[in-house]
Protein backbone atom coordinates (compact mmCIF):
# COMPACT_ATOMS: atom_id res chain seq x y z
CA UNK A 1 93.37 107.77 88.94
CA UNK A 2 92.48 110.12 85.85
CA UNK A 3 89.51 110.70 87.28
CA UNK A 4 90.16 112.03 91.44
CA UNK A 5 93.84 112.36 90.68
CA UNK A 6 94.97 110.44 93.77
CA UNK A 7 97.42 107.00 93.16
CA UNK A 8 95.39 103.83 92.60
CA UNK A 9 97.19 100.60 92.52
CA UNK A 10 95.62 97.42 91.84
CA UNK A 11 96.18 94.42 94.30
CA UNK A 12 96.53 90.84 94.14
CA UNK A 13 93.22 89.05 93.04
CA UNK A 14 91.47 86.72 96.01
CA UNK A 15 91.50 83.40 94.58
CA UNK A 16 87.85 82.28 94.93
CA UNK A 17 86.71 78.21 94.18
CA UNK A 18 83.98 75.61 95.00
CA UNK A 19 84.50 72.37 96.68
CA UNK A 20 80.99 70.48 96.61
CA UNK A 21 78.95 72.98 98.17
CA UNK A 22 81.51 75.18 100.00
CA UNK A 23 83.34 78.05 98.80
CA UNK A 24 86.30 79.28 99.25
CA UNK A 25 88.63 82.16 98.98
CA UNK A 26 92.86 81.48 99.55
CA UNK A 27 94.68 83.06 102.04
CA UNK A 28 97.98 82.52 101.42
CA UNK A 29 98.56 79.01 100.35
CA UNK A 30 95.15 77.96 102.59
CA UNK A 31 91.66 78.22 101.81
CA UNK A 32 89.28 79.09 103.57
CA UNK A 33 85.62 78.23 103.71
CA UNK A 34 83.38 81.50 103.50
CA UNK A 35 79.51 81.70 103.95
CA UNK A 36 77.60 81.58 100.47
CA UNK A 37 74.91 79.37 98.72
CA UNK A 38 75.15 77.43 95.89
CA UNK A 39 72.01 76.21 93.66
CA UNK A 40 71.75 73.01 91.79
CA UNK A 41 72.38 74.32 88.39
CA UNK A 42 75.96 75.35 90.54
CA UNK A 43 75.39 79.43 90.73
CA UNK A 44 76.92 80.44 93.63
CA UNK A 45 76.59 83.81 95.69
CA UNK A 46 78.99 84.79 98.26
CA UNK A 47 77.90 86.51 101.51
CA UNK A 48 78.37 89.80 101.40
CA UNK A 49 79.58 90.24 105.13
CA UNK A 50 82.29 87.86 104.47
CA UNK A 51 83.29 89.36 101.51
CA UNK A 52 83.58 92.39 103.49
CA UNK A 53 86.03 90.46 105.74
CA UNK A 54 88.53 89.02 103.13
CA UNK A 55 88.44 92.12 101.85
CA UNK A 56 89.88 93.78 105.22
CA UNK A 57 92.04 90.85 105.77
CA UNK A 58 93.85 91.68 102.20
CA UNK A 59 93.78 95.33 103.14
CA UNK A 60 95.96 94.71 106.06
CA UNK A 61 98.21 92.28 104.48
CA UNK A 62 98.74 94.71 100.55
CA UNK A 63 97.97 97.85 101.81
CA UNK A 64 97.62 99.12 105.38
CA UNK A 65 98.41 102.55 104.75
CA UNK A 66 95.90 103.37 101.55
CA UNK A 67 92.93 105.96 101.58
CA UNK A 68 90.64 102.98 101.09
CA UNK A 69 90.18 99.11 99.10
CA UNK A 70 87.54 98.27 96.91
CA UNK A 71 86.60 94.84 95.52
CA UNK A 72 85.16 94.18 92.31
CA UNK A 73 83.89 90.63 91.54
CA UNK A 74 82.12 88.59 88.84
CA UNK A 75 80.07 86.50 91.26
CA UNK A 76 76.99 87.56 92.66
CA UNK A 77 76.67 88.37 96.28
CA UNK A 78 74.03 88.35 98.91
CA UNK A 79 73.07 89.62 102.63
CA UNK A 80 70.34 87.22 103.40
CA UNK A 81 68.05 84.50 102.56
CA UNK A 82 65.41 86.37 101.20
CA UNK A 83 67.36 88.91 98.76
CA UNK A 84 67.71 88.25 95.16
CA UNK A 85 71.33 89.96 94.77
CA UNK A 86 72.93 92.62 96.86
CA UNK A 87 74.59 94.52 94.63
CA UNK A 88 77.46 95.33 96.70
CA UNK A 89 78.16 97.48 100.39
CA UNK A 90 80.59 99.53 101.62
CA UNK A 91 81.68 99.64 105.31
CA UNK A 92 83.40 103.43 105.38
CA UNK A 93 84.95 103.46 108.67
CA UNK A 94 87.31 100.26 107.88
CA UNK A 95 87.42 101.67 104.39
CA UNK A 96 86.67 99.17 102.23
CA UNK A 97 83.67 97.82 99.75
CA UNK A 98 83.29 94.70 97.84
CA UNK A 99 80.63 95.03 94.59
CA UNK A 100 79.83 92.42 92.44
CA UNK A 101 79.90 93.71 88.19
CA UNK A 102 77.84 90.48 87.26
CA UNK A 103 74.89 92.24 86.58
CA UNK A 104 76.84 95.00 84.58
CA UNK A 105 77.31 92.45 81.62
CA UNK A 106 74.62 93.49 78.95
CA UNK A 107 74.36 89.98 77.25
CA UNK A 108 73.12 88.47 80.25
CA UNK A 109 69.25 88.04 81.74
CA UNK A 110 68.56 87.71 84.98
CA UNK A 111 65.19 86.61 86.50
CA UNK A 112 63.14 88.62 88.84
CA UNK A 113 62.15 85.61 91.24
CA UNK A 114 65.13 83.19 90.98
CA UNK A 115 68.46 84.24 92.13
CA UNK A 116 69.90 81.10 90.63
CA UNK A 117 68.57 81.86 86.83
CA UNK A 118 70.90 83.61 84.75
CA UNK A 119 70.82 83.36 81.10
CA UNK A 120 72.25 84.11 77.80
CA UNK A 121 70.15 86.43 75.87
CA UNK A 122 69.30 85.47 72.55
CA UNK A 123 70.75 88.40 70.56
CA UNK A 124 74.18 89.48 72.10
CA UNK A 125 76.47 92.87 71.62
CA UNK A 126 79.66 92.14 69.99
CA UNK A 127 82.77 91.28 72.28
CA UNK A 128 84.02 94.95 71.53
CA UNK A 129 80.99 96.68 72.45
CA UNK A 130 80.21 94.40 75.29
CA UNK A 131 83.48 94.92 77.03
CA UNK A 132 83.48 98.95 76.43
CA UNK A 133 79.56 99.11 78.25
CA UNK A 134 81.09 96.69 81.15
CA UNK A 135 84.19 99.44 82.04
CA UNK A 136 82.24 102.15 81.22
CA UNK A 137 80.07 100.95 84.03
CA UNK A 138 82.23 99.76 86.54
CA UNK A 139 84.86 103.33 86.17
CA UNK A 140 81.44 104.84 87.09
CA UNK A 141 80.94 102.55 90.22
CA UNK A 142 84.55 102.84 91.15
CA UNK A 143 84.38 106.50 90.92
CA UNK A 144 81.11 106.64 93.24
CA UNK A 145 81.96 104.17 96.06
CA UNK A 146 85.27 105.67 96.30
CA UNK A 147 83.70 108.77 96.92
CA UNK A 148 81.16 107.71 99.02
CA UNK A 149 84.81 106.44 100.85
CA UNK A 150 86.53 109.41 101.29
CA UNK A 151 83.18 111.06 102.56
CA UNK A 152 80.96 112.71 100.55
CA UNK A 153 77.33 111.62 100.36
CA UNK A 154 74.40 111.19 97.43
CA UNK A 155 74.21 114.27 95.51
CA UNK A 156 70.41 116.19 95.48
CA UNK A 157 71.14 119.01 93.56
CA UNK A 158 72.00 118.01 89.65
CA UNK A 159 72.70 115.10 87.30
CA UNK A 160 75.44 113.75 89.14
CA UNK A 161 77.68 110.47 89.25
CA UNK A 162 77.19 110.68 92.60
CA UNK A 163 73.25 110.97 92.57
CA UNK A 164 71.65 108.08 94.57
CA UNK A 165 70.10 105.05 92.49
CA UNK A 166 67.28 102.16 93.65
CA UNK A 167 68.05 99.92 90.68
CA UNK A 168 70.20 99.33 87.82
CA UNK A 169 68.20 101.10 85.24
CA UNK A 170 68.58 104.25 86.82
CA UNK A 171 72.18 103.71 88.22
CA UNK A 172 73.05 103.12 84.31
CA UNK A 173 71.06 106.52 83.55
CA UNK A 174 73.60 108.88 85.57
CA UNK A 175 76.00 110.81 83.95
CA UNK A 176 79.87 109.88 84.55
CA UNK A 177 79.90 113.42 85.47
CA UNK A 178 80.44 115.58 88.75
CA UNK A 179 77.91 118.56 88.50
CA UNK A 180 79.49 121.79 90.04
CA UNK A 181 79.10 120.67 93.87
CA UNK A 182 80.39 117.56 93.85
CA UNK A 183 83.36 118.73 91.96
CA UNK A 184 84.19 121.65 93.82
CA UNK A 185 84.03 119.04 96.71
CA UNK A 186 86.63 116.86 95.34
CA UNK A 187 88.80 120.07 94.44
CA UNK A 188 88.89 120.52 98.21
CA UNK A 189 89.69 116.64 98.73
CA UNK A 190 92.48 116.37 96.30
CA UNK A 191 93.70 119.64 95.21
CA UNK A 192 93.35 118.39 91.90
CA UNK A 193 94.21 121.19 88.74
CA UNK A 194 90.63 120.90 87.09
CA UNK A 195 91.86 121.74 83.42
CA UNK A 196 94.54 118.77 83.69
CA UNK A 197 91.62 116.50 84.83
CA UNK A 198 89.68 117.06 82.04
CA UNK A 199 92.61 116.58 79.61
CA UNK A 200 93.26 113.21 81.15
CA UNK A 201 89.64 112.06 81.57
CA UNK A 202 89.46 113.28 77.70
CA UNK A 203 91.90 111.21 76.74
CA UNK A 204 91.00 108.37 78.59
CA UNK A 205 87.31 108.58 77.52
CA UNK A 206 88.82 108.21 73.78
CA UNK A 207 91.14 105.79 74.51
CA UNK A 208 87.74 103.95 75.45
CA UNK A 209 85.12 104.56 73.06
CA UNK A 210 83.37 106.43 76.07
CA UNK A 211 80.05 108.75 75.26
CA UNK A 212 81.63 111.52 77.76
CA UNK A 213 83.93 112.39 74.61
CA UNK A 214 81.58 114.95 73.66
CA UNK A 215 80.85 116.03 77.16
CA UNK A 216 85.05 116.62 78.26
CA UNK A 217 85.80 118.44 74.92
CA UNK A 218 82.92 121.06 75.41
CA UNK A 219 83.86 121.75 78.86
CA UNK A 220 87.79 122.30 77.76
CA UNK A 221 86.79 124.65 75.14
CA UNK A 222 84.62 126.42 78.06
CA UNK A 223 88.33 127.55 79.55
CA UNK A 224 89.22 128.89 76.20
């Protein structure tokens, strides 16, 4: 909210479970059975397509009349039977995404052949630092895929949050930042006041132990 200055609520979580080898998400007081695959070790990843559909159904049931619904989830998703993760998608003219932050958590390793083999690594951040890196990553996909949603595209022309990314080392790499474009582009969206923006995101990045700090201040004392 900070950050594009438009409301954000948060909705209900989707209640998600395994029975055997199914799994399900709740509707109401009913579950129902969505297409995923489960591995012996019992890893699961969901489909991504019907993610994408209990993720409509709960925007027409909590919020019919919002901009757009993202989903953020712990467990890893999947389009088909050859992919090793799918990071996430996001279907724009139903306006809503589902991504899965599994992959965000830094004490993890994850192996390059076997979906199903995820592991502890042997020297791990501290809980404080661990959960700081995790937000600080997932504001940054919120803030792209919601853009993306309310219709602007990868940015070519600077260091950009919205810059395009082909794997998580460079996706971690991008700024928080909007370079000049982009923002002037979301001025025109929202009608945002820039200089109260910054304020906010300021304090916010504080409030978090967030790198962009630095980055905020210096760009406040530019308006000076």
């Amino acid at each position: 909210e900070s950050y594009l200055r438009i409301p954000f609520a948060v909705l209900p979580a989707l209640e998600t479970g395994v029975d055997g080898k199914k799994v399900w998400v709740k509707r109401g007081e009913q579950k129902r059975y969505v297409q995923a695959r489960i591995a012996e070790n019992g890893r699961f990843q969901i489909n991504i397509t019907a993610a994408l559909q209990e993720v409509r159904y709960h925007l027409e049931l909590n919020s019919s009349n919002s901009l757009c619904v993202i989903a953020l989830t712990r467990y890893e998703l999947f389009e088909s039977r050859s992919d090793l993760f799918v990071a996430g998608m996001a279907s724009g003219n139903q306006r809503i995404a589902v991504f899965s932050i599994l992959r965000y958590d830094p004490n993890l390793s994850f192996s390059s052949e076997f979906w199903h083999d995820v592991r502890k690594v042997s020297k791990p951040m501290s809980k404080s630092k661990t959960g700081c890196l995790i937000f600080e990553r997932s504001v940054k996909l919120l803030v792209h895929e919601t853009m993306h949603l309310l219709g602007l595209d990868h940015c070519i022309y600077f260091e950009c949050v919205m810059n395009g990314s082909g794997h998580l080392e460079e996706d971690f790499r991008q700024p928080m930042s909007l370079c000049p474009i982009c923002l002037r582009k979301m001025k025109l969206l929202t009608n945002c006041d820039i200089i109260d923006r910054y304020k906010k995101l300021g304090e916010i990045y504080t409030e978090s132990k967030m790198q962009e700090v630095k980055w905020v201040t210096e760009r406040l004392e530019s308006f000076e």
